[in-house]
PDB file of N, CA and C in Angstrom:
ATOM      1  N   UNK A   1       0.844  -1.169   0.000  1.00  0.00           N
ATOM      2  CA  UNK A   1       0.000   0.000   0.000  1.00  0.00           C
ATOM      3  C   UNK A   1       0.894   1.238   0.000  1.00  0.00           C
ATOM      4  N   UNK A   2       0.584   2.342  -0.734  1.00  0.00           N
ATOM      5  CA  UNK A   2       1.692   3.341  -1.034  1.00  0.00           C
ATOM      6  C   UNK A   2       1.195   4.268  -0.170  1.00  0.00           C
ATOM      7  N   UNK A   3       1.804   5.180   0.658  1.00  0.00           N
ATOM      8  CA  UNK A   3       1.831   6.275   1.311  1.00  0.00           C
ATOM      9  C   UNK A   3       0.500   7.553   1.146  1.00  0.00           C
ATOM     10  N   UNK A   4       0.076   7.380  -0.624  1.00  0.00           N
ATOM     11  CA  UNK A   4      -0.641   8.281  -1.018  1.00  0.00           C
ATOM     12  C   UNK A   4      -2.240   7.440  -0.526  1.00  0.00           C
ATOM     13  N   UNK A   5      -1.868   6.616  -0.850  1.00  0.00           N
ATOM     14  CA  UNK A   5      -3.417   5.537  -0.227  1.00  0.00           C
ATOM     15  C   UNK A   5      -3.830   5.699   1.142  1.00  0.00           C
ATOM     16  N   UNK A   6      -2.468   5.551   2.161  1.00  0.00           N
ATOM     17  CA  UNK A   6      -2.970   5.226   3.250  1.00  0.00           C
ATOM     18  C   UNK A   6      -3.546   6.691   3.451  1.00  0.00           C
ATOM     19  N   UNK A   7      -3.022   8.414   2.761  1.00  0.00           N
ATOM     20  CA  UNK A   7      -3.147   9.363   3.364  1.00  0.00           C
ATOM     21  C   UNK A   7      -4.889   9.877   3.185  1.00  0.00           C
ATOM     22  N   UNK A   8      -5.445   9.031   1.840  1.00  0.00           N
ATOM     23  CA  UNK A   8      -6.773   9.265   1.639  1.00  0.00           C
ATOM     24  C   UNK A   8      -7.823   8.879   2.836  1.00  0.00           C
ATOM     25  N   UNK A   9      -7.255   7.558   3.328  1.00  0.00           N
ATOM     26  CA  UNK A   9      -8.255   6.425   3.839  1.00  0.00           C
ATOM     27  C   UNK A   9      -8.505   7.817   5.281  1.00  0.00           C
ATOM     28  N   UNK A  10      -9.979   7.168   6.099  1.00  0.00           N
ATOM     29  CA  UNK A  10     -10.190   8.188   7.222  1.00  0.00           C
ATOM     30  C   UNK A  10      -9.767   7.507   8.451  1.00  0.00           C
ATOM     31  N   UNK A  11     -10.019   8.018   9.674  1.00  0.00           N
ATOM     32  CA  UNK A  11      -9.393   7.868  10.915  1.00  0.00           C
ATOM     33  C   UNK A  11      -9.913   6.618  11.102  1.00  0.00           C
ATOM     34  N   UNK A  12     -11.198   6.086  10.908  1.00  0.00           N
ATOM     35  CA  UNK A  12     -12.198   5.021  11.470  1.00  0.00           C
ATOM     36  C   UNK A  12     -11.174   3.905  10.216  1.00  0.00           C
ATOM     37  N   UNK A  13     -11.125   4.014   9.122  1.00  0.00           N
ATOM     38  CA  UNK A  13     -10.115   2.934   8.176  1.00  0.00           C
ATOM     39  C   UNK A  13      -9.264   3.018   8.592  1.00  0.00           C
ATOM     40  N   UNK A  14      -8.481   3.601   8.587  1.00  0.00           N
ATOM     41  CA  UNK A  14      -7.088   3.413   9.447  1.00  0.00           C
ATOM     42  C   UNK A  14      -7.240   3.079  10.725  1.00  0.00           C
ATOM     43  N   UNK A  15      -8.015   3.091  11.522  1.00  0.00           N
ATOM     44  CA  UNK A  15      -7.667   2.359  12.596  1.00  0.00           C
ATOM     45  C   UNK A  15      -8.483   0.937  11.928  1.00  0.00           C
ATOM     46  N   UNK A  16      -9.233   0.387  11.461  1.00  0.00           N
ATOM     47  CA  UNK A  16      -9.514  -0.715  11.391  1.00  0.00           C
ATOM     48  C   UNK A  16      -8.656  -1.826  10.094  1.00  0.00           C
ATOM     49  N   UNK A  17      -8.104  -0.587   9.948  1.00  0.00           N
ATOM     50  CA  UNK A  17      -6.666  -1.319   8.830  1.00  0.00           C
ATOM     51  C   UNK A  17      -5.781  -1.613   9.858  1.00  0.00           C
ATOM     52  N   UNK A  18      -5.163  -1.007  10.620  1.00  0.00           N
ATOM     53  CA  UNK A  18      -3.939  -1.163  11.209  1.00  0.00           C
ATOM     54  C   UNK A  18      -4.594  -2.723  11.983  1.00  0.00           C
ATOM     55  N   UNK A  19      -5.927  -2.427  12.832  1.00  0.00           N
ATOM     56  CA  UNK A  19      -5.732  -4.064  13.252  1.00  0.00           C
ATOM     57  C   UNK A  19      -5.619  -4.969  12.141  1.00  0.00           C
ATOM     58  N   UNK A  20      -6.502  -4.960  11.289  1.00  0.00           N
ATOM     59  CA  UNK A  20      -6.224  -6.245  10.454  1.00  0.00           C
ATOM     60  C   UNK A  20      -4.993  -6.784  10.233  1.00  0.00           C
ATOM     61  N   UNK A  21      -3.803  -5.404   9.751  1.00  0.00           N
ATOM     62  CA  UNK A  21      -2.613  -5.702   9.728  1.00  0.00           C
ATOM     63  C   UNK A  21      -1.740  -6.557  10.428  1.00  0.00           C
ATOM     64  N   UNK A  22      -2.260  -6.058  11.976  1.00  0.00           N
ATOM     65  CA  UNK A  22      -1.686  -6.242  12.729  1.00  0.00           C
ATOM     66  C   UNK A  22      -2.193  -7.705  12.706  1.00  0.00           C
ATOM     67  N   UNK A  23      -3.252  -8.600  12.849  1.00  0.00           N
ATOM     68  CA  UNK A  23      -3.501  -9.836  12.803  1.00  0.00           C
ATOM     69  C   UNK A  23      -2.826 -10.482  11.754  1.00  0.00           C
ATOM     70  N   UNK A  24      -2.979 -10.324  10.650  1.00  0.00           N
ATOM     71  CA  UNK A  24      -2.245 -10.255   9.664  1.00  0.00           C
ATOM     72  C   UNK A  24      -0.809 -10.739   9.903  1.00  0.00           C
ATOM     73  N   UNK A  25      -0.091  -9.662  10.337  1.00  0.00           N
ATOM     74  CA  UNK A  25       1.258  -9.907  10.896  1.00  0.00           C
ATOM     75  C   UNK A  25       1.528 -10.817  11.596  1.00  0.00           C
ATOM     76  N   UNK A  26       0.283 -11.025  12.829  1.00  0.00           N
ATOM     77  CA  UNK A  26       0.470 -11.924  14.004  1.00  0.00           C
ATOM     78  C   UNK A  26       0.503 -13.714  13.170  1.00  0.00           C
ATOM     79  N   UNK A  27      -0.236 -13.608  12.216  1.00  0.00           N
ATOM     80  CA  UNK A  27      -0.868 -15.068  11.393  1.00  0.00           C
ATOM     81  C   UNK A  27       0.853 -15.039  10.911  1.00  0.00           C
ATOM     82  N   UNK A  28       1.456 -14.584  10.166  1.00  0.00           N
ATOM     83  CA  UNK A  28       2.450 -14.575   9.088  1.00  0.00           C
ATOM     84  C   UNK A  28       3.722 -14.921   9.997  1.00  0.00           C
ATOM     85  N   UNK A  29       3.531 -14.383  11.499  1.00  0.00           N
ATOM     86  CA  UNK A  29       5.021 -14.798  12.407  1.00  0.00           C
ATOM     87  C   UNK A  29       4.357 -16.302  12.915  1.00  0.00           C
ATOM     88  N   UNK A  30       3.512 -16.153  13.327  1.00  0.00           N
ATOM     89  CA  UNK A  30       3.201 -17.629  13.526  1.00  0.00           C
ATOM     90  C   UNK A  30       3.588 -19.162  12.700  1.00  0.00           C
ATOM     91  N   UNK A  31       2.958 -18.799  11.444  1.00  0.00           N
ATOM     92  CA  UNK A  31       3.175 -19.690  10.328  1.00  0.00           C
ATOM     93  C   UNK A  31       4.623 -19.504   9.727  1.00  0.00           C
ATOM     94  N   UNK A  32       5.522 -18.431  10.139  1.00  0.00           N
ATOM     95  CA  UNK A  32       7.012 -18.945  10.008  1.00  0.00           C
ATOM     96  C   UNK A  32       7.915 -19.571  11.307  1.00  0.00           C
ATOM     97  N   UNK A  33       7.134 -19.364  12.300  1.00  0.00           N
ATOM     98  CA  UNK A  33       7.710 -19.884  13.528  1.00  0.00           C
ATOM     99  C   UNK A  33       7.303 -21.243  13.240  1.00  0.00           C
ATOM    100  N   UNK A  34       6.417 -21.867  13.058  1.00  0.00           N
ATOM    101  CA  UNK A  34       5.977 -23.356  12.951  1.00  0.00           C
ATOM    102  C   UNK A  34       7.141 -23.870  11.885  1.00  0.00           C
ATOM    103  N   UNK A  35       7.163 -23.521  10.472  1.00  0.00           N
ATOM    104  CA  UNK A  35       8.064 -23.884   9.493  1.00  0.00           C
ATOM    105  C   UNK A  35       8.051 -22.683   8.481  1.00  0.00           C
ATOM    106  N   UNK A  36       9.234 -22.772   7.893  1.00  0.00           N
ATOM    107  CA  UNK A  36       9.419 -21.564   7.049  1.00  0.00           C
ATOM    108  C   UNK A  36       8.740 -21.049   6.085  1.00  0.00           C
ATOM    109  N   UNK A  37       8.174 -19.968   6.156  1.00  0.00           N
ATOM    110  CA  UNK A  37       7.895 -19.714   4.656  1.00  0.00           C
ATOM    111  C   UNK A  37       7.970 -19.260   3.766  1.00  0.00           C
ATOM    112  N   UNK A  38       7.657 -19.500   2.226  1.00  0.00           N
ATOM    113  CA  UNK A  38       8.389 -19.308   1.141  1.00  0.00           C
ATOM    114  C   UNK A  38       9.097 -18.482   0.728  1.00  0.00           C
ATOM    115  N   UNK A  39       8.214 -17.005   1.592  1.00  0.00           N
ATOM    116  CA  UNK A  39       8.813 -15.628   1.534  1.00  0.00           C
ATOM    117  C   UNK A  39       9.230 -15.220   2.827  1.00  0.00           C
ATOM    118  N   UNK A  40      10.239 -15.000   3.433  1.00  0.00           N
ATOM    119  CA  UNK A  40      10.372 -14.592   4.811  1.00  0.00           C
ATOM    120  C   UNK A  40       9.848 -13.238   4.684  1.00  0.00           C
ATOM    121  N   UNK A  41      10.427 -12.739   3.680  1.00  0.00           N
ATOM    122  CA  UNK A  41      10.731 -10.817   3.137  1.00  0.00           C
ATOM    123  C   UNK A  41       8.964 -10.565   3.584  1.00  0.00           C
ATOM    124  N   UNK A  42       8.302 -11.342   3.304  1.00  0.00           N
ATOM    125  CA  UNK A  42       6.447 -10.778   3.890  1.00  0.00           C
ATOM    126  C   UNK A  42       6.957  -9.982   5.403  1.00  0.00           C
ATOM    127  N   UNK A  43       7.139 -11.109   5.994  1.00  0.00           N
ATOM    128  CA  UNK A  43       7.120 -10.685   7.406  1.00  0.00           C
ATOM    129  C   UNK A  43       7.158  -9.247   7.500  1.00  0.00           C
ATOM    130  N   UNK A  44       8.649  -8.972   6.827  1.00  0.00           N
ATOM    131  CA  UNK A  44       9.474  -7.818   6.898  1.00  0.00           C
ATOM    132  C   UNK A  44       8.256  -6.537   6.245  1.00  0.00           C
ATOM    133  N   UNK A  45       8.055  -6.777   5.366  1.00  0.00           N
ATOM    134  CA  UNK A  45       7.023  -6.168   4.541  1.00  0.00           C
ATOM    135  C   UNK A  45       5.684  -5.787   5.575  1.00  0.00           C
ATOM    136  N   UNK A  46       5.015  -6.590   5.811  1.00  0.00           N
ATOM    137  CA  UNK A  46       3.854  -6.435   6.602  1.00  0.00           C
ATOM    138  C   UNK A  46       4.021  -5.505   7.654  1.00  0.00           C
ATOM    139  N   UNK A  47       5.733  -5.593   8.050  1.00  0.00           N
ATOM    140  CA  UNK A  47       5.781  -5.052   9.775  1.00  0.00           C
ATOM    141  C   UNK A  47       5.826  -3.441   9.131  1.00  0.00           C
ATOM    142  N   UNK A  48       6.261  -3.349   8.305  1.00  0.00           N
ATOM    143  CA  UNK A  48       6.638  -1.807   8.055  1.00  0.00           C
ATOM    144  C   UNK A  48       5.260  -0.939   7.546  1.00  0.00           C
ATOM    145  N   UNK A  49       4.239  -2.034   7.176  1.00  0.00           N
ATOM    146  CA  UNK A  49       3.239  -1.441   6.567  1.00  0.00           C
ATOM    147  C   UNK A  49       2.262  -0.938   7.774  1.00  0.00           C
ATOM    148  N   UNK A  50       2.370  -2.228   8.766  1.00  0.00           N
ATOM    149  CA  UNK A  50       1.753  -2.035  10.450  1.00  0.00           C
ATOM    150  C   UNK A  50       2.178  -0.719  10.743  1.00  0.00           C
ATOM    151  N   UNK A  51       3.818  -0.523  10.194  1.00  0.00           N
ATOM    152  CA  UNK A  51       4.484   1.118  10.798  1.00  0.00           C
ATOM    153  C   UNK A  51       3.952   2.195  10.178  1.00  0.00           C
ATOM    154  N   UNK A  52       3.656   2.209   8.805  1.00  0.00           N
ATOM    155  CA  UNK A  52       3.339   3.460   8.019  1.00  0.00           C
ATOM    156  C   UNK A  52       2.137   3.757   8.420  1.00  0.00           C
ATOM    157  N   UNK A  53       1.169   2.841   8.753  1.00  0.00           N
ATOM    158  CA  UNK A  53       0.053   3.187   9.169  1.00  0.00           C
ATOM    159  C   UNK A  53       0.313   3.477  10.578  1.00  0.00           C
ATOM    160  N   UNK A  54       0.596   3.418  11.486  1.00  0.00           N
ATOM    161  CA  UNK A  54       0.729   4.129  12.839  1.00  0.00           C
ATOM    162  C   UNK A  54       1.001   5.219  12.524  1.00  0.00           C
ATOM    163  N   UNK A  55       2.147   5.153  11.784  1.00  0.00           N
ATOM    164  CA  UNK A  55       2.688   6.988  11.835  1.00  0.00           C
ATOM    165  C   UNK A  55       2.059   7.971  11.154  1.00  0.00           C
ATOM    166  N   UNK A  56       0.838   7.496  10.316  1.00  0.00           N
ATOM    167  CA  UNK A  56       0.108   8.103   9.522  1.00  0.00           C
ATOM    168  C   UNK A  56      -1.194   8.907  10.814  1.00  0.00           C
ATOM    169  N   UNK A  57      -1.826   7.686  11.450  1.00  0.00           N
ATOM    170  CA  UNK A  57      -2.644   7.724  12.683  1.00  0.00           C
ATOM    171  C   UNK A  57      -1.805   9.262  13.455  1.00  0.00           C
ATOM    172  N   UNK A  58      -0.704   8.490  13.775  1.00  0.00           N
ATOM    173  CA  UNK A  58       0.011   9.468  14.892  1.00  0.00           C
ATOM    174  C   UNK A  58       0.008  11.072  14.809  1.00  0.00           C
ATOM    175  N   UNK A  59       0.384  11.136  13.372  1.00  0.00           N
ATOM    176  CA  UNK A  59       0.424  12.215  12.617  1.00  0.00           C
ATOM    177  C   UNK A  59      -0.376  13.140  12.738  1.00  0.00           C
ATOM    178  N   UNK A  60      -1.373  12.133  11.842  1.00  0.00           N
ATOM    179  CA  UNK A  60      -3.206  13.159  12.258  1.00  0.00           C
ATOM    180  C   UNK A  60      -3.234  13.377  13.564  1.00  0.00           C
ATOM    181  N   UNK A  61      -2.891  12.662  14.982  1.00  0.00           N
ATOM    182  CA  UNK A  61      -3.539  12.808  16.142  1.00  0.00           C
ATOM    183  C   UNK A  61      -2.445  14.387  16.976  1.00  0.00           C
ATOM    184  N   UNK A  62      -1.104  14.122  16.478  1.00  0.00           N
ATOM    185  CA  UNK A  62      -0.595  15.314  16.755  1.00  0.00           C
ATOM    186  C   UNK A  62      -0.622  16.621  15.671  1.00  0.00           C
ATOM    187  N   UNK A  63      -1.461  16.993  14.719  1.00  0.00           N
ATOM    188  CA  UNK A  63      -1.658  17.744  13.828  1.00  0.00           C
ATOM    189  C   UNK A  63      -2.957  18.520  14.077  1.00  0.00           C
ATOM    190  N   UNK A  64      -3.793  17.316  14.553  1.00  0.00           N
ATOM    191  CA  UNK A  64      -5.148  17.582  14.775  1.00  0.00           C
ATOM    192  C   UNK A  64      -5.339  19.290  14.746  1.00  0.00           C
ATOM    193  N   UNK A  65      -4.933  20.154  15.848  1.00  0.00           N
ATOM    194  CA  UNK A  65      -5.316  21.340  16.175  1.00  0.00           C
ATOM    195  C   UNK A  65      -3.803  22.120  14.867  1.00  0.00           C
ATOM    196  N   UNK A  66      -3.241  21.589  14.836  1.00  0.00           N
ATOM    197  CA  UNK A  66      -2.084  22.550  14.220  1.00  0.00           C
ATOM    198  C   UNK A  66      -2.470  23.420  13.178  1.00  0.00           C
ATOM    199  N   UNK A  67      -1.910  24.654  12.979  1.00  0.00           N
ATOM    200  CA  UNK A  67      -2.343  25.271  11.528  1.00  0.00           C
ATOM    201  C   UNK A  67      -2.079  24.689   9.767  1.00  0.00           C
ATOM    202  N   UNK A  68      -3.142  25.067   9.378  1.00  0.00           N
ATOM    203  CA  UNK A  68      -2.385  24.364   8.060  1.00  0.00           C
ATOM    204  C   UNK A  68      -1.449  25.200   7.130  1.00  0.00           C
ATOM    205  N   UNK A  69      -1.528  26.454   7.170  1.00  0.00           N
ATOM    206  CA  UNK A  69      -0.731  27.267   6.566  1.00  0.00           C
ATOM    207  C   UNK A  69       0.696  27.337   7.033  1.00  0.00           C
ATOM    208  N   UNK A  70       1.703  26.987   5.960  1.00  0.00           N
ATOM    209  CA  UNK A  70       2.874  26.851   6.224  1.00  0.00           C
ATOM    210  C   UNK A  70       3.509  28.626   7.334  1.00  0.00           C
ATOM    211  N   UNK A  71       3.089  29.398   6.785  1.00  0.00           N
ATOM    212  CA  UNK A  71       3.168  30.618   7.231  1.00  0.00           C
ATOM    213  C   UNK A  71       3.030  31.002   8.917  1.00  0.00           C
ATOM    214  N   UNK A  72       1.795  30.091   8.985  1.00  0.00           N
ATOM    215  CA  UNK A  72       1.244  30.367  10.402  1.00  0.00           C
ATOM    216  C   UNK A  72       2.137  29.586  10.953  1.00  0.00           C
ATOM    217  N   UNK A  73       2.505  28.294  10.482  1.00  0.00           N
ATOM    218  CA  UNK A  73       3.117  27.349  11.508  1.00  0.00           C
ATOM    219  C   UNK A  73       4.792  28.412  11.987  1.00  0.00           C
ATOM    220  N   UNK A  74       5.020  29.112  10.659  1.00  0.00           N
ATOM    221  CA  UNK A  74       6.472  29.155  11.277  1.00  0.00           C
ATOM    222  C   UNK A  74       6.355  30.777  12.146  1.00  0.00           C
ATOM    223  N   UNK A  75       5.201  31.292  12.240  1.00  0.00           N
ATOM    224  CA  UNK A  75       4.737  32.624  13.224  1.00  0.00           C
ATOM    225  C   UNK A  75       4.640  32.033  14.708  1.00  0.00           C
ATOM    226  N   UNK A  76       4.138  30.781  14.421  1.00  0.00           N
ATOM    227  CA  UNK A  76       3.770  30.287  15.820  1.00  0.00           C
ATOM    228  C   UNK A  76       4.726  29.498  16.978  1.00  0.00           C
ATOM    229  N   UNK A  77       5.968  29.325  15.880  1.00  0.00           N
ATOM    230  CA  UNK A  77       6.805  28.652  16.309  1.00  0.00           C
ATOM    231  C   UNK A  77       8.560  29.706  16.273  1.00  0.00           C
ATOM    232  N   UNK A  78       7.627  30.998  15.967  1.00  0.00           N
ATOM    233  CA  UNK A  78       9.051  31.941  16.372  1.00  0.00           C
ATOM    234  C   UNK A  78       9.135  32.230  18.005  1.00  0.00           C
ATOM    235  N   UNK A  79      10.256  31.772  18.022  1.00  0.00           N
ATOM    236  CA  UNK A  79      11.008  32.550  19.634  1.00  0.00           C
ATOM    237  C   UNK A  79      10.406  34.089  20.158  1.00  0.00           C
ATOM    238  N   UNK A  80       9.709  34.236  21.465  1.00  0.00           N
ATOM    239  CA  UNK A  80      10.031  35.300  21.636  1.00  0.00           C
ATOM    240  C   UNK A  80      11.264  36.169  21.450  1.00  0.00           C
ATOM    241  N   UNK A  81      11.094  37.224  21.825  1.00  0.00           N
ATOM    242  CA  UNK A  81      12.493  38.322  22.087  1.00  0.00           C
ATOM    243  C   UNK A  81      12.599  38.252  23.288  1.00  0.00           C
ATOM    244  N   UNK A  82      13.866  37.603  23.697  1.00  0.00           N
ATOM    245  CA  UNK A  82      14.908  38.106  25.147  1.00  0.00           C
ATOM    246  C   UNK A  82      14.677  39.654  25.415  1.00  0.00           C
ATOM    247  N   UNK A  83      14.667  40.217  26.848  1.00  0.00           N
ATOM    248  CA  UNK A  83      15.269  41.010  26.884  1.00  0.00           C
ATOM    249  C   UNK A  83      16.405  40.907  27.654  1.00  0.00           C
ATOM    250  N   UNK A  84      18.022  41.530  27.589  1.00  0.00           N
ATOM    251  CA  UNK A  84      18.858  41.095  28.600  1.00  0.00           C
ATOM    252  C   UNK A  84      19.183  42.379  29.718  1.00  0.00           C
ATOM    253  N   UNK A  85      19.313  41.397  30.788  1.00  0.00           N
ATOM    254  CA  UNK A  85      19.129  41.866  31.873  1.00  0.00           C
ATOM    255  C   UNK A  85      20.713  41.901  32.944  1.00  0.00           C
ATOM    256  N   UNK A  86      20.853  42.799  33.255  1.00  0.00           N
ATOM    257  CA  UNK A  86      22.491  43.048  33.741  1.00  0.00           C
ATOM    258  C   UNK A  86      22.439  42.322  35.144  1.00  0.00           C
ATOM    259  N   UNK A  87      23.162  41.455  35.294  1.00  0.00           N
ATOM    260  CA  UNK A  87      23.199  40.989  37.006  1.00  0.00           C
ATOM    261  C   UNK A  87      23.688  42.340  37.769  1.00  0.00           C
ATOM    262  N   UNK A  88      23.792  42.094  38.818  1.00  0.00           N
ATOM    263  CA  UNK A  88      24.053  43.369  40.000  1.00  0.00           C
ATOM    264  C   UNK A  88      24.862  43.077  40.351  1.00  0.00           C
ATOM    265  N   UNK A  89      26.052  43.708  40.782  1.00  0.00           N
ATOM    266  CA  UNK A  89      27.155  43.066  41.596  1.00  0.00           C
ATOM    267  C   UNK A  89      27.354  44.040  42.844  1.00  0.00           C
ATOM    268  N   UNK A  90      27.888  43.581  43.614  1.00  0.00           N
ATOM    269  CA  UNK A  90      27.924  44.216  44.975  1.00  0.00           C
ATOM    270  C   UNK A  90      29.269  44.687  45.547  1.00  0.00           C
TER     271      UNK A  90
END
């Protein structure tokens, strides 16, 4: 599944993708733990797809409130101004 797919699907598919996956995954380590199978490289495959979809989830869940305008984000994320302040010495 390519990156552009998972970004269409909505919050309620993506979470009910990621379990399947995740069963999915769980079936595929199982059935190579018993005896090998033909493709190990699935395993490998499946686990990363379990990943793209989390981080896709994650994404949305820390974005949620964020601005979408590139502009705003980098207003919102400027540093105040210091002012500096002289210690006292005695």
């Amino acid at each position: 599944m390519e990156y552009e797919e998972i970004k269409k699907l909505t919050d309620a598919e993506l979470a009910e993708k990621i379990s399947g996956e995740r069963i999915m995954l769980g079936k595929l380590k199982l059935q190579h733990g018993v005896s090998p199978i033909e493709n190990p490289m699935r395993v490998r495959s499946q686990r990363k797809l379990v990943a793209r979809l989390l981080t896709e989830l994650n994404d949305r869940k820390h974005n949620a409130g964020a601005p979408n305008n590139v502009a705003e984000k980098k207003e919102s994320q400027k540093p105040e101004a210091k002012t500096k302040t002289k210690a006292k010495s005695k």
